[in-house]
C-alpha atoms as a PDB file:
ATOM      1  CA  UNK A   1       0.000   0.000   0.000  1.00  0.00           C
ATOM      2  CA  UNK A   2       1.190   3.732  -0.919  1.00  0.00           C
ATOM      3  CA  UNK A   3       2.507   5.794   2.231  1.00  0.00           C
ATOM      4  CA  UNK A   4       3.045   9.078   0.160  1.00  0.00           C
ATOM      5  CA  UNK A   5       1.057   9.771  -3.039  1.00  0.00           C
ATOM      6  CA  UNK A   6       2.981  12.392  -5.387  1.00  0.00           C
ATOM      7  CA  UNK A   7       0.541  13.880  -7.696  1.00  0.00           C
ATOM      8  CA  UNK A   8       1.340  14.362 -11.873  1.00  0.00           C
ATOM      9  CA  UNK A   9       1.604  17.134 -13.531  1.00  0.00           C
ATOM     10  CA  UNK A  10      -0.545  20.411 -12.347  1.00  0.00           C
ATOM     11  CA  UNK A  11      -2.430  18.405  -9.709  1.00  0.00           C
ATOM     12  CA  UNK A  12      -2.731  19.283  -5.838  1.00  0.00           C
ATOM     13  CA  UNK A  13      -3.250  16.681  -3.139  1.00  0.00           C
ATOM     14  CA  UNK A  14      -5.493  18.569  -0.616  1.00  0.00           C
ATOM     15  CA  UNK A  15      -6.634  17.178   2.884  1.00  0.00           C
ATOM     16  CA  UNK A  16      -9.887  18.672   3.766  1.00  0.00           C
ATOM     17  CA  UNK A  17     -10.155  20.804   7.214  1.00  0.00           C
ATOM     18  CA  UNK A  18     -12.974  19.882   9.197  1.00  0.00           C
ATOM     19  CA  UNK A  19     -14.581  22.761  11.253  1.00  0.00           C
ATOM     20  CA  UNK A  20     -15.231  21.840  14.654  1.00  0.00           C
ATOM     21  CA  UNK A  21     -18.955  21.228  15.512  1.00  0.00           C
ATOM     22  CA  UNK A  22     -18.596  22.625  19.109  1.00  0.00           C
ATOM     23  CA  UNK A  23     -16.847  25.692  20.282  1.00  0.00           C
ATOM     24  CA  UNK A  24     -14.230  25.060  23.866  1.00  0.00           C
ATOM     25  CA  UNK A  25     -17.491  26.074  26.033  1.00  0.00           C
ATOM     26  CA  UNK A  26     -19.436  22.987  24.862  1.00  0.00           C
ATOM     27  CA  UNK A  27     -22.069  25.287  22.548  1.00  0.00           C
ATOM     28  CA  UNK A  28     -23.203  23.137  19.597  1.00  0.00           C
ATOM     29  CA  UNK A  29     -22.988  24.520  16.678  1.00  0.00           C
ATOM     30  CA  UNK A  30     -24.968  24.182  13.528  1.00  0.00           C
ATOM     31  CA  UNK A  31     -24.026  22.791  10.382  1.00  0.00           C
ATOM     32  CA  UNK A  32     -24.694  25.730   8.219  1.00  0.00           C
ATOM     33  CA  UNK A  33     -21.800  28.012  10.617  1.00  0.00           C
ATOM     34  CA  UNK A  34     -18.936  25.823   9.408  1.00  0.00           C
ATOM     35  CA  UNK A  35     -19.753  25.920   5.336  1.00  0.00           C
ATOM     36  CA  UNK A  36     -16.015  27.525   4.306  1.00  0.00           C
ATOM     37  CA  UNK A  37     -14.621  24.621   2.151  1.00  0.00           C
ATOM     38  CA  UNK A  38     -11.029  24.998   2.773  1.00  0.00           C
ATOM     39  CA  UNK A  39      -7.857  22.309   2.946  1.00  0.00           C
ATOM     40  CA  UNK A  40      -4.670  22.454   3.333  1.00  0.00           C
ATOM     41  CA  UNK A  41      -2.079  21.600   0.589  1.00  0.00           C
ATOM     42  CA  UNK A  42      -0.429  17.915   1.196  1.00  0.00           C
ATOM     43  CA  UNK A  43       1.285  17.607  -1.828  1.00  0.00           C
ATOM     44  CA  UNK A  44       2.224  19.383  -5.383  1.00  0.00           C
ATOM     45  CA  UNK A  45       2.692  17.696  -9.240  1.00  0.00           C
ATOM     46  CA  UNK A  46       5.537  19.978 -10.697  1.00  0.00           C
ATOM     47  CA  UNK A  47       3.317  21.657 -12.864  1.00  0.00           C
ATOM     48  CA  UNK A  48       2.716  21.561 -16.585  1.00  0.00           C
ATOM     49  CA  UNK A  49       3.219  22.530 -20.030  1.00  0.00           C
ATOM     50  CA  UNK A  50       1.358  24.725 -22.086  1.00  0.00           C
ATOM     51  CA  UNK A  51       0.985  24.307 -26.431  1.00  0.00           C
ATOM     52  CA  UNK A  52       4.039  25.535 -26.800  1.00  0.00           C
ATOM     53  CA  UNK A  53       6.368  22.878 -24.802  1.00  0.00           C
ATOM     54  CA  UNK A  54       7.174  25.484 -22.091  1.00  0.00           C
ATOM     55  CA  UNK A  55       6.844  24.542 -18.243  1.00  0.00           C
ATOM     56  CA  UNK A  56       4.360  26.295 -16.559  1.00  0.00           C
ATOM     57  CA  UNK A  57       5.025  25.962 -12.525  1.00  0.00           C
ATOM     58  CA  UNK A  58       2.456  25.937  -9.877  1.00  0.00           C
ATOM     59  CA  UNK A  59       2.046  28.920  -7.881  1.00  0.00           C
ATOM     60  CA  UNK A  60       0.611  27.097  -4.855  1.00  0.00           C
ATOM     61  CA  UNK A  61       3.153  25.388  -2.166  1.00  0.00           C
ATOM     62  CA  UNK A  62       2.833  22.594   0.122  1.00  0.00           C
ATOM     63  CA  UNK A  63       1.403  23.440   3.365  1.00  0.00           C
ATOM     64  CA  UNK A  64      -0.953  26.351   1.925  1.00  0.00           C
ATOM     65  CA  UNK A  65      -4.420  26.999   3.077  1.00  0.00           C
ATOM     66  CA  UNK A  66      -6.706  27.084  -0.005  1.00  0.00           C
ATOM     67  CA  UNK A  67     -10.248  27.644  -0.385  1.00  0.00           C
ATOM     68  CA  UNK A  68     -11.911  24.718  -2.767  1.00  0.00           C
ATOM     69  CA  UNK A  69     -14.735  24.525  -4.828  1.00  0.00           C
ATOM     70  CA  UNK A  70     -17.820  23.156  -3.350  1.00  0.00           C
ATOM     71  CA  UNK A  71     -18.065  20.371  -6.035  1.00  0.00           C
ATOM     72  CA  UNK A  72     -15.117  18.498  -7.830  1.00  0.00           C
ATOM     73  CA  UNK A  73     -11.697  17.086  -7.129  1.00  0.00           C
ATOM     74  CA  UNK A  74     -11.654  13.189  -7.281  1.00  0.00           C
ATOM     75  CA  UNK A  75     -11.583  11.721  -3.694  1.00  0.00           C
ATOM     76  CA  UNK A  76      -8.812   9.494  -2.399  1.00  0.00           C
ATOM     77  CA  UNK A  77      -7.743   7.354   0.183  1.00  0.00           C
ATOM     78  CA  UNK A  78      -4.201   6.574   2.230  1.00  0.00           C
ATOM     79  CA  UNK A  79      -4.041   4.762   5.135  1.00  0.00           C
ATOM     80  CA  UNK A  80      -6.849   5.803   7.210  1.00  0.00           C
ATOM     81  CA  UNK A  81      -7.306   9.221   6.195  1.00  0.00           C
ATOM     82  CA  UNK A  82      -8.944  10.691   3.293  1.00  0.00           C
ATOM     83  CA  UNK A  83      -7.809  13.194   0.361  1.00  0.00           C
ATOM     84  CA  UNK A  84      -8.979  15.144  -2.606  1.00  0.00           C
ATOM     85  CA  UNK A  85      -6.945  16.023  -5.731  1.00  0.00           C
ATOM     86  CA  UNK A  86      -7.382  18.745  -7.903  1.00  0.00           C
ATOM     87  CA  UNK A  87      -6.309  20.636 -10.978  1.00  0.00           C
ATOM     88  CA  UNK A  88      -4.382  23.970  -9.980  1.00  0.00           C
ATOM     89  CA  UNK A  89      -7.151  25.849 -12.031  1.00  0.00           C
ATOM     90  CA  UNK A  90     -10.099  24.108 -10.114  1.00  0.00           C
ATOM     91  CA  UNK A  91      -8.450  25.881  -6.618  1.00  0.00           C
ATOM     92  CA  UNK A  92     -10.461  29.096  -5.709  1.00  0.00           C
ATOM     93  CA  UNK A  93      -7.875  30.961  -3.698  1.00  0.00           C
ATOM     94  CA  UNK A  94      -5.474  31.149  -0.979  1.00  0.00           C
ATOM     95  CA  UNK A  95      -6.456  31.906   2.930  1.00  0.00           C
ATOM     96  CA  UNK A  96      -3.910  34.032   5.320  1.00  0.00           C
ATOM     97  CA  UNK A  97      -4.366  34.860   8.602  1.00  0.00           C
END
């Protein structure tokens, strides 16, 4: 079985965060709060070429909080947790604090 999945070409392994459903006071909190569909950057392809033959790098590195699309990416599995890969042109954005 695969330990460490390297993606091809302009594909981004993402692992999804999951917003915590209760706040450190115990308060529940509903579903619809939490909706910002963001991950965090696991692993990079080296990019891709364009018509032309020339390398086009990504722009995203690993470890990067990105906002995602609320449909897409193909869903994948390692060990016991669980990934989604994506094109770089399917990722919405970048998040800083």
């Amino acid at each position: 079985m695969a330990k460490r999945l390297i993606p091809s070409f302009n594909r981004i392994l993402v692992e999804k965060i999951i917003p915590p459903s209760k706040t450190t006071s115990g308060i529940l909190l509903p579903e619809k709060t939490s909706k910002l569909n963001s991950g965090k950057i696991v692993a990079i392809g080296p990019g891709a070429r364009d018509k032309d033959g020339k390398f086009i790098p990504l722009n995203l590195k690993e470890g990067d909080t990105v906002l995602l699309p609320e449909y897409g990416g193909t869903e994948i599995k390692l060990g016991e947790k669980e990934y989604h890969l994506y094109r770089d042109d399917d990722i919405l954005g970048t998040l800083h604090e």
